[in-house]
Protein backbone atom coordinates (compact mmCIF):
# COMPACT_ATOMS: atom_id res chain seq x y z
CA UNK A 1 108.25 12.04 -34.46
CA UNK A 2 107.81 15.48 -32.17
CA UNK A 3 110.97 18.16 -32.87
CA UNK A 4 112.41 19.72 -29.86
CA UNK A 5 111.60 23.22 -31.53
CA UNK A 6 107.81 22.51 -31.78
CA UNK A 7 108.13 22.24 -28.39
CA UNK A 8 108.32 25.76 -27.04
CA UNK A 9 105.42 27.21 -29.05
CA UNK A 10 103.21 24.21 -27.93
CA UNK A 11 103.90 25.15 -24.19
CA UNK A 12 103.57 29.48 -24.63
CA UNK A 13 100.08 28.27 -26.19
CA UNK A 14 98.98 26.12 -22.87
CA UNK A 15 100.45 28.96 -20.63
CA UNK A 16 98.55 32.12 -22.55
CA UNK A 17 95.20 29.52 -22.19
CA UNK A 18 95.71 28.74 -18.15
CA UNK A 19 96.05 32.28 -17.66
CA UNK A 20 93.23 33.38 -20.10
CA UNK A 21 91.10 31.04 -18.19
CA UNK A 22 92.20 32.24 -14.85
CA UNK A 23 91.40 35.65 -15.56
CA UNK A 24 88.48 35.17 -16.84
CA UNK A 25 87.23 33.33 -13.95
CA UNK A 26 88.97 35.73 -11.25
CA UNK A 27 88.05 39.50 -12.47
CA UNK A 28 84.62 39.80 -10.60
CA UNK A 29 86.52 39.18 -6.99
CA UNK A 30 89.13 41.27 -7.13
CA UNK A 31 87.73 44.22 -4.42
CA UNK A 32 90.05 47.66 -3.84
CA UNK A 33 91.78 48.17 -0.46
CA UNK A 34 90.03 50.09 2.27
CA UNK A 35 91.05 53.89 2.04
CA UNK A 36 93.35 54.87 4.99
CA UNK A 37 93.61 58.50 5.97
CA UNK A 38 97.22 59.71 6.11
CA UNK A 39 98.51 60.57 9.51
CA UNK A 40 98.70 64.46 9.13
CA UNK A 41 100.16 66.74 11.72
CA UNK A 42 97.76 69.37 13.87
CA UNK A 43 97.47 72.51 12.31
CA UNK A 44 97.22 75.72 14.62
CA UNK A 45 95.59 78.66 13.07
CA UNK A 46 97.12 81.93 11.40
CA UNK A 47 96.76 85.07 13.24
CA UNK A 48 94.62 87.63 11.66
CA UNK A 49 96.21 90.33 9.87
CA UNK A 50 97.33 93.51 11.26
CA UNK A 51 94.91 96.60 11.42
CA UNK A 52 96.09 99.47 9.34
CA UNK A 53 97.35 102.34 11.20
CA UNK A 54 94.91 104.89 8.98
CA UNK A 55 96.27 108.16 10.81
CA UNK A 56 99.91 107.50 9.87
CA UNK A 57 98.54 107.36 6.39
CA UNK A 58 96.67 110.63 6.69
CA UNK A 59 99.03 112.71 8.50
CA UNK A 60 102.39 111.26 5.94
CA UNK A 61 101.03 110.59 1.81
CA UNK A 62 103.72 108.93 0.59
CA UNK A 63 104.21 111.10 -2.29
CA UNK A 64 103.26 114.79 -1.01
CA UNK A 65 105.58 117.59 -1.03
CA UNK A 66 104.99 117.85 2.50
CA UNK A 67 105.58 115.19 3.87
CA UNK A 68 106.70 115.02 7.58
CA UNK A 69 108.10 113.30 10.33
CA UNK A 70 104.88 110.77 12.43
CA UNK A 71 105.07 112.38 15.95
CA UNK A 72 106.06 109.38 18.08
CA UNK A 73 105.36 110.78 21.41
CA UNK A 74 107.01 112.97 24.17
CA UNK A 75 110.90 113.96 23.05
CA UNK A 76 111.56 115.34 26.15
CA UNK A 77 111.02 111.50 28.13
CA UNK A 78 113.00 110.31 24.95
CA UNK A 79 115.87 112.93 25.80
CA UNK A 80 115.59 111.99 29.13
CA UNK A 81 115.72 108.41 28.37
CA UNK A 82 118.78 108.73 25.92
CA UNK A 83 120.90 110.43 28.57
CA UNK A 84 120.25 107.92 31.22
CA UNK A 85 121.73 105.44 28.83
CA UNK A 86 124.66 107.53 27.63
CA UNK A 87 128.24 107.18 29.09
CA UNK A 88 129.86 110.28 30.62
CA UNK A 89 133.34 109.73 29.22
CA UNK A 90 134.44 113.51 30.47
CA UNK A 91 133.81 117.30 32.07
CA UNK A 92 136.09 119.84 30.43
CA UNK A 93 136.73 122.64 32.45
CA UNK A 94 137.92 125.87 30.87
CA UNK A 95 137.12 129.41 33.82
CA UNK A 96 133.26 129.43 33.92
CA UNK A 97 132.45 127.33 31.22
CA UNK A 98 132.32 123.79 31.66
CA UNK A 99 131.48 120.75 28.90
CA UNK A 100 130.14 117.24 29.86
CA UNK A 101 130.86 114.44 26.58
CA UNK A 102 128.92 111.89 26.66
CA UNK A 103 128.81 108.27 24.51
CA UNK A 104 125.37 107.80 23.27
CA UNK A 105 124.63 104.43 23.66
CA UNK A 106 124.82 103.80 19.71
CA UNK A 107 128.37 105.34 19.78
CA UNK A 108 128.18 108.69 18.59
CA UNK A 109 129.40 111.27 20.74
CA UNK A 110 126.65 114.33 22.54
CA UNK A 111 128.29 117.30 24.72
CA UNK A 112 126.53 119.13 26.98
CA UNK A 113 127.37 122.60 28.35
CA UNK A 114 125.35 125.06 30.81
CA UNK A 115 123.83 126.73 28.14
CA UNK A 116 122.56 124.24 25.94
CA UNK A 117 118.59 123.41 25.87
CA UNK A 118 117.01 121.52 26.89
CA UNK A 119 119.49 119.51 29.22
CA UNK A 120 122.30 122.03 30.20
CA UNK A 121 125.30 120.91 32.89
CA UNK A 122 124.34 121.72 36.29
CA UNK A 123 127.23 120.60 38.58
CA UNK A 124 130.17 118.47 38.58
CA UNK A 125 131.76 117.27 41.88
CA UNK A 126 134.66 114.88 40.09
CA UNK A 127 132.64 111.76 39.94
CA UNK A 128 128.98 112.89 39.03
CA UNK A 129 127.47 115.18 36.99
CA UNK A 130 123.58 116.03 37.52
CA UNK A 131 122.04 117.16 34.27
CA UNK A 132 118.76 119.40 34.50
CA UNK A 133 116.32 120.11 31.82
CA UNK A 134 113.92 122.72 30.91
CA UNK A 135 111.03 121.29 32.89
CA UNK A 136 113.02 120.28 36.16
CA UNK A 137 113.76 117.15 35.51
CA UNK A 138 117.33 115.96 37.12
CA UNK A 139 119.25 112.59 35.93
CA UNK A 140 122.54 112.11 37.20
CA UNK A 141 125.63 110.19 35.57
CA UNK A 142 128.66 109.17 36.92
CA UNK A 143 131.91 109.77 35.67
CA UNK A 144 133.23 106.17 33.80
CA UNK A 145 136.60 105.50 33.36
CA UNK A 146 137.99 105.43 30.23
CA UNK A 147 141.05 103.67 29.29
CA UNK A 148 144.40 104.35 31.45
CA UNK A 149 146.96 106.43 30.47
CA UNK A 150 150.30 105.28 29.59
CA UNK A 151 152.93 104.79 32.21
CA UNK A 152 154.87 107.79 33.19
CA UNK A 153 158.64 106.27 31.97
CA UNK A 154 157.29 105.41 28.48
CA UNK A 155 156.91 101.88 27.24
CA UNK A 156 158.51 99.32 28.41
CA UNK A 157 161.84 97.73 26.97
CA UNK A 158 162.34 94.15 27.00
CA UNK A 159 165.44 93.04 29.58
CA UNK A 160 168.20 91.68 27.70
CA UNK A 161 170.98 89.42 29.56
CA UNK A 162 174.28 89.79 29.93
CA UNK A 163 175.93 89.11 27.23
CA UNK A 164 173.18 89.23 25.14
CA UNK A 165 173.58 92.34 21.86
């Protein structure tokens, strides 16, 4: 008489023989998958690198004694240019002498008076001043208004009704 527990080994020893058998006969057809090349997305080039500006190099060592400000060009176009984009917030007048302020456009403040080099104060008719440099060159500005002034009876007080504290 067969035990139910002599069973289970008796089947785990078929099943490890079946697939013993079927590997045996199956490992020469096995074949890999094609390759695929991965979708990958279109590259542009770098740009090159930036030439070195040599004569900046020359003309300011970074460690010298003597180092000095790179010339960047004409100051009197960049004077020129900085006063055509300043605000004239006022002209002071005082006898003969006369004082144009000015806003720069970064928001400190310049004053020019008829003196001063190379832009001096030329004229002033109330709602333009012409400025006039060294080398003859004119740039006008008009006056811009600034904020109002107060009202002439003080600030106003709220209205209270009658019989109202």
């Amino acid at each position: 008489m067969i035990r139910p527990w002599h069973l289970g080994p008796l089947l785990a020893t078929a099943a490890l023989a079946g697939s013993a058998y079927w590997w045996h006969t199956q490992k020469d057809a096995w074949t890999p998958p094609p390759a695929r090349l991965p979708d990958l997305p279109k590259v542009e080039a770098m740009p090159g690198p930036m030439p070195a500006i040599a004569k900046q190099a020359l003309e300011r060592p970074l460690l010298w004694s003597s180092r000095r400000l790179a010339e960047t060009g004409d100051k009197k176009s960049g004077m020129a240019q900085e006063l055509a984009q300043a605000r004239l917030m006022a002209v002071l007048e005082s006898g003969k002498e006369r004082v144009a302020v000015l806003q720069r456009k970064e928001g400190g403040t310049m004053k020019i008076t008829a003196e001063t080099k190379p832009w001096r104060l030329e004229s002033f008719d109330g709602r333009k001043a012409v400025f006039l440099s060294a080398d003859e060159q004119r740039v006008e500005r008009p006056l811009e208004p600034g904020n109002p002034p107060p009202a002439p009876g003080g600030p106003a007080r709220p209205r209270t009704l009658p019989g109202t504290p």
